[in-house]
Protein backbone atom coordinates (compact mmCIF):
# COMPACT_ATOMS: atom_id res chain seq x y z
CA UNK A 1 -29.02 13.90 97.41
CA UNK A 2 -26.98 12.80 94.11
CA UNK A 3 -27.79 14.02 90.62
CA UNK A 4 -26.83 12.30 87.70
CA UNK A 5 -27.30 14.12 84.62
CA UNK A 6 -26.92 13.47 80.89
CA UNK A 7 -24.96 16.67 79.63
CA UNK A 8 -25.26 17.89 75.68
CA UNK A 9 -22.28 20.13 74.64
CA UNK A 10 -22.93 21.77 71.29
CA UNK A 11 -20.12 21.41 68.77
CA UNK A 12 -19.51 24.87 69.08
CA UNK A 13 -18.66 24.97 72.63
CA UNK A 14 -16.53 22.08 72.57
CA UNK A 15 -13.26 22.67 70.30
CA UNK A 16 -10.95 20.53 72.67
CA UNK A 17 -13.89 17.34 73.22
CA UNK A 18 -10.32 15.20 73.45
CA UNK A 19 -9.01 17.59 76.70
CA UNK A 20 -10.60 16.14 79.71
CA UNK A 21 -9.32 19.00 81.50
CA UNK A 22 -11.52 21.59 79.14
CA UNK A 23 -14.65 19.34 79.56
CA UNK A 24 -14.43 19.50 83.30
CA UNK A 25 -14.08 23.26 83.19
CA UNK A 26 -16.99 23.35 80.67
CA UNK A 27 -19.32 21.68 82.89
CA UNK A 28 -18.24 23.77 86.18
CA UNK A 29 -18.76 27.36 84.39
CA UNK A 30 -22.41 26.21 82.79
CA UNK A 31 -23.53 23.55 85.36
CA UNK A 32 -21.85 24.15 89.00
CA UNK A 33 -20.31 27.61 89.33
CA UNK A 34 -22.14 28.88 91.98
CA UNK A 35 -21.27 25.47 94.61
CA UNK A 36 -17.56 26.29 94.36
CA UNK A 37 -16.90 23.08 94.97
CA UNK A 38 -15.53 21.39 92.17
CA UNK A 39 -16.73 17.38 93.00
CA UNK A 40 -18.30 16.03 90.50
CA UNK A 41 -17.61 12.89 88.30
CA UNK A 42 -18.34 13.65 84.48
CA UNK A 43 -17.62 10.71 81.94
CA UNK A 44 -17.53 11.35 77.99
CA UNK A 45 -20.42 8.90 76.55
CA UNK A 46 -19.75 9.99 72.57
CA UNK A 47 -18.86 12.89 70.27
CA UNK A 48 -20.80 13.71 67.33
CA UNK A 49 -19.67 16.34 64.56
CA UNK A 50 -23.17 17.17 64.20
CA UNK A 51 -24.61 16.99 67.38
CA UNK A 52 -21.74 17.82 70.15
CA UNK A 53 -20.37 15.60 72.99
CA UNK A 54 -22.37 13.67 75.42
CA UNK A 55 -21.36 13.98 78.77
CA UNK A 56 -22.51 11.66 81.65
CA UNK A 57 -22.29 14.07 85.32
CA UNK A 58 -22.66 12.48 88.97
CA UNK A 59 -23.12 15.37 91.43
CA UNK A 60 -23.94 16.01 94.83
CA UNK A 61 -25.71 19.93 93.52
CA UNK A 62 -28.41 19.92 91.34
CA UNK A 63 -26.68 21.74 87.94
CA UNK A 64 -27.82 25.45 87.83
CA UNK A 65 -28.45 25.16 84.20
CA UNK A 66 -31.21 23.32 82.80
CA UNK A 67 -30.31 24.06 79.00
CA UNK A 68 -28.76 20.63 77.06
CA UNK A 69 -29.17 18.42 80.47
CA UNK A 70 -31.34 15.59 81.62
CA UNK A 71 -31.08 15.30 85.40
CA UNK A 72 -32.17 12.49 87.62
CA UNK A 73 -32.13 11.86 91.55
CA UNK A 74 -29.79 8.71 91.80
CA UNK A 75 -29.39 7.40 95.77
CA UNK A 76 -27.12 4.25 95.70
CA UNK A 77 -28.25 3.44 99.02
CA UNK A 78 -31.92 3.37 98.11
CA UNK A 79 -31.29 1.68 95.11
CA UNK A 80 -28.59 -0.93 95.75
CA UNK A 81 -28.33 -3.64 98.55
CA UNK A 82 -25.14 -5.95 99.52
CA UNK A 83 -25.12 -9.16 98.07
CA UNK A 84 -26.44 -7.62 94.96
CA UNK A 85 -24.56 -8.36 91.43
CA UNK A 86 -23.64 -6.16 88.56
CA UNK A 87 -22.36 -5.55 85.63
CA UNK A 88 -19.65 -2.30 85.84
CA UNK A 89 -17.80 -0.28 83.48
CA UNK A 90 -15.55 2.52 84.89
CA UNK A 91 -12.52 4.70 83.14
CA UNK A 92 -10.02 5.01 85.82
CA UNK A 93 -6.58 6.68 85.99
CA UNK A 94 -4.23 3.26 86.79
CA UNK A 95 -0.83 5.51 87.42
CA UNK A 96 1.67 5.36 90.08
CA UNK A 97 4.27 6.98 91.47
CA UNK A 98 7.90 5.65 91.23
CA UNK A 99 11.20 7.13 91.98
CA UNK A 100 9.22 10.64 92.05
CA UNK A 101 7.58 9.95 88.41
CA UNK A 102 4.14 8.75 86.95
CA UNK A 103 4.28 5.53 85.19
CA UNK A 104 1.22 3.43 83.73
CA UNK A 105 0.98 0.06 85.63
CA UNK A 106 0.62 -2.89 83.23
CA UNK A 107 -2.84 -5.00 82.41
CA UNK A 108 -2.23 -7.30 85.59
CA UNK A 109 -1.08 -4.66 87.82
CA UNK A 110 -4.25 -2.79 86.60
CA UNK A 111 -6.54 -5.68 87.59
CA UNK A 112 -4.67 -6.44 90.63
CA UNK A 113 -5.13 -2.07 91.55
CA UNK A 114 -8.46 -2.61 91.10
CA UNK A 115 -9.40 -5.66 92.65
CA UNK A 116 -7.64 -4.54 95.95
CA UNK A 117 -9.59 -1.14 95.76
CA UNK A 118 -12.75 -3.20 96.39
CA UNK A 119 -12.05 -3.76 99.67
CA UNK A 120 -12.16 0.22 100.54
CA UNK A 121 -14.81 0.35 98.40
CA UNK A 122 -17.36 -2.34 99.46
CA UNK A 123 -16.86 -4.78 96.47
CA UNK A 124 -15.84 -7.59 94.91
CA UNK A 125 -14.64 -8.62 91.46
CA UNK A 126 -16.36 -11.69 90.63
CA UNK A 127 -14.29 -14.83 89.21
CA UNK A 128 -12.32 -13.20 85.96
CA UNK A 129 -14.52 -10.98 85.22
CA UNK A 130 -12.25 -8.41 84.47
CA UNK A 131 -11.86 -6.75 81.48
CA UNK A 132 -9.11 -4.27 80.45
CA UNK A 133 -8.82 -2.35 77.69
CA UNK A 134 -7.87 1.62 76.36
CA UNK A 135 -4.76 1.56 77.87
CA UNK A 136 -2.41 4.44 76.92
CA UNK A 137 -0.45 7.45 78.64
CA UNK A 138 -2.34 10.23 78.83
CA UNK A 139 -0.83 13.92 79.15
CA UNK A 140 -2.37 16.94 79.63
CA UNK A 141 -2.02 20.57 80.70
CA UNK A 142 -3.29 22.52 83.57
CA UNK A 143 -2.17 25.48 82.48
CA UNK A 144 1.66 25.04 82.16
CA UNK A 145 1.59 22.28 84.64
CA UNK A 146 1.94 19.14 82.59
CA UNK A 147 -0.17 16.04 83.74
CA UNK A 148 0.69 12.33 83.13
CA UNK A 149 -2.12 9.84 83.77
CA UNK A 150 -2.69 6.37 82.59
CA UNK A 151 -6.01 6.17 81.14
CA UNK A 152 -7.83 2.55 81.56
CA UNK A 153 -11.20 1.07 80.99
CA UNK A 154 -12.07 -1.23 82.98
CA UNK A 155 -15.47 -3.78 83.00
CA UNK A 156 -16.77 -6.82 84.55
CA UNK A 157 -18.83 -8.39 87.48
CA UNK A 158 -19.05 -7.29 90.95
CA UNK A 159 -20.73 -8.45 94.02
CA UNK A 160 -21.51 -5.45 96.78
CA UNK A 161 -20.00 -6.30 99.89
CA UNK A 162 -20.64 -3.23 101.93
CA UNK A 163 -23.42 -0.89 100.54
CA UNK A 164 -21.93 2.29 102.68
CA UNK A 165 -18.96 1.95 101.49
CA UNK A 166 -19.74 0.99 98.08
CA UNK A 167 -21.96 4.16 98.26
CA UNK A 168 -19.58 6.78 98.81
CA UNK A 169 -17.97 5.11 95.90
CA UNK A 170 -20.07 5.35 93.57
CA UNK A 171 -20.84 9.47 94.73
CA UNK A 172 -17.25 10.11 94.97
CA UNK A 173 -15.56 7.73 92.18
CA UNK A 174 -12.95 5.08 92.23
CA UNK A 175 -9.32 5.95 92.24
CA UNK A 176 -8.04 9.52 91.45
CA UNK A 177 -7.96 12.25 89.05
CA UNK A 178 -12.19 12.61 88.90
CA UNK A 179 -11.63 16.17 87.31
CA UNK A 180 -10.17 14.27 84.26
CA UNK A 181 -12.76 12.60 83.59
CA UNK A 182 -12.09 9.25 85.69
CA UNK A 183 -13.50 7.06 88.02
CA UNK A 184 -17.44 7.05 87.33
CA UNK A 185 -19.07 4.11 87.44
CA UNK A 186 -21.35 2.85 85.57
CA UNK A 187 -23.50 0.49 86.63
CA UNK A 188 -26.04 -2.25 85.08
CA UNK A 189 -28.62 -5.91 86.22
CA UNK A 190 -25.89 -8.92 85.39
């Protein structure tokens, strides 16, 4: 089974809500500690001075912690069919590797990336559809280990082609770096 949960981090837990890195370690000592495995998607809905951050959690555990979380069962398979259509929004990591360094592919490279992903991942983009915005380096530290990612959010139309495969998508996240706060998608009716 998959839970998504809606995840409420106080302002007083959260002094680095910008640090994807801290919010994924966050979640995994309150929600997950005890599965040590550390899959699960997370995506950062808002931050509010007052209130905290909002965090958005797909897991294949249900969270150990009940305090500041909604949770839900959510079973693509159940709940999607091929041939359907929808609306998607997803933050993805777009980097790539060239001459042994991370550089951020460009708007059409991004679209191109993610169009070709479908194929893996039981979709397909619909017309132009696609939407790119919130591009920008991204560089962070795992401990001393610096991190370079290119951060990009991208929306549009789909059609399902394969529901497996768009399935394990969905559970596992499209593209890489899921501990960073990429590759959940969200999904809506068109």
């Amino acid at each position: 089974m998959t839970y998504l949960s809606k995840v409420l981090i106080p302002v007083s837990e959260c002094d680095k809500a910008d640090d994807p890195y801290q919010v994924h370690q966050y979640l995994f000592r309150k929600y997950f500690s005890g599965n040590m495995s550390r899959e699960f998607l997370f995506k950062v809905k808002s931050f509010d001075r007052v209130y905290g951050l909002t965090v958005l959690v797909l897991s294949t555990t249900f969270p150990e912690s009940k305090i500041g979380i909604e949770v839900k069962e959510f079973d693509p398979k159940n709940m999607l069919k091929a041939g359907q259509i929808l609306k998607f929004h997803v933050i993805v990591n777009t980097s790539k590797r060239v001459a042994g360094k991370d550089q951020c592919r460009n708007e059409d490279e991004s679209k191109y990336w993610f169009t070709e992903k479908g194929k893996s991942c039981g979709y397909a983009v619909c017309g132009n559809s696609l939407e790119i915005s919130g591009q920008k380096k991204v560089i962070l530290y795992k401990g001393d280990t610096r991190i370079t990612l290119a951060k990009c959010v991208i929306k549009g139309i789909l059609k399902i082609t394969d529901i497996e495969k768009f399935s394990e998508m969905v559970i596992k996240g499209v593209g890489k770096k899921g501990a960073f706060g990429f590759g959940l998608m969200e999904l809506s009716r068109a």
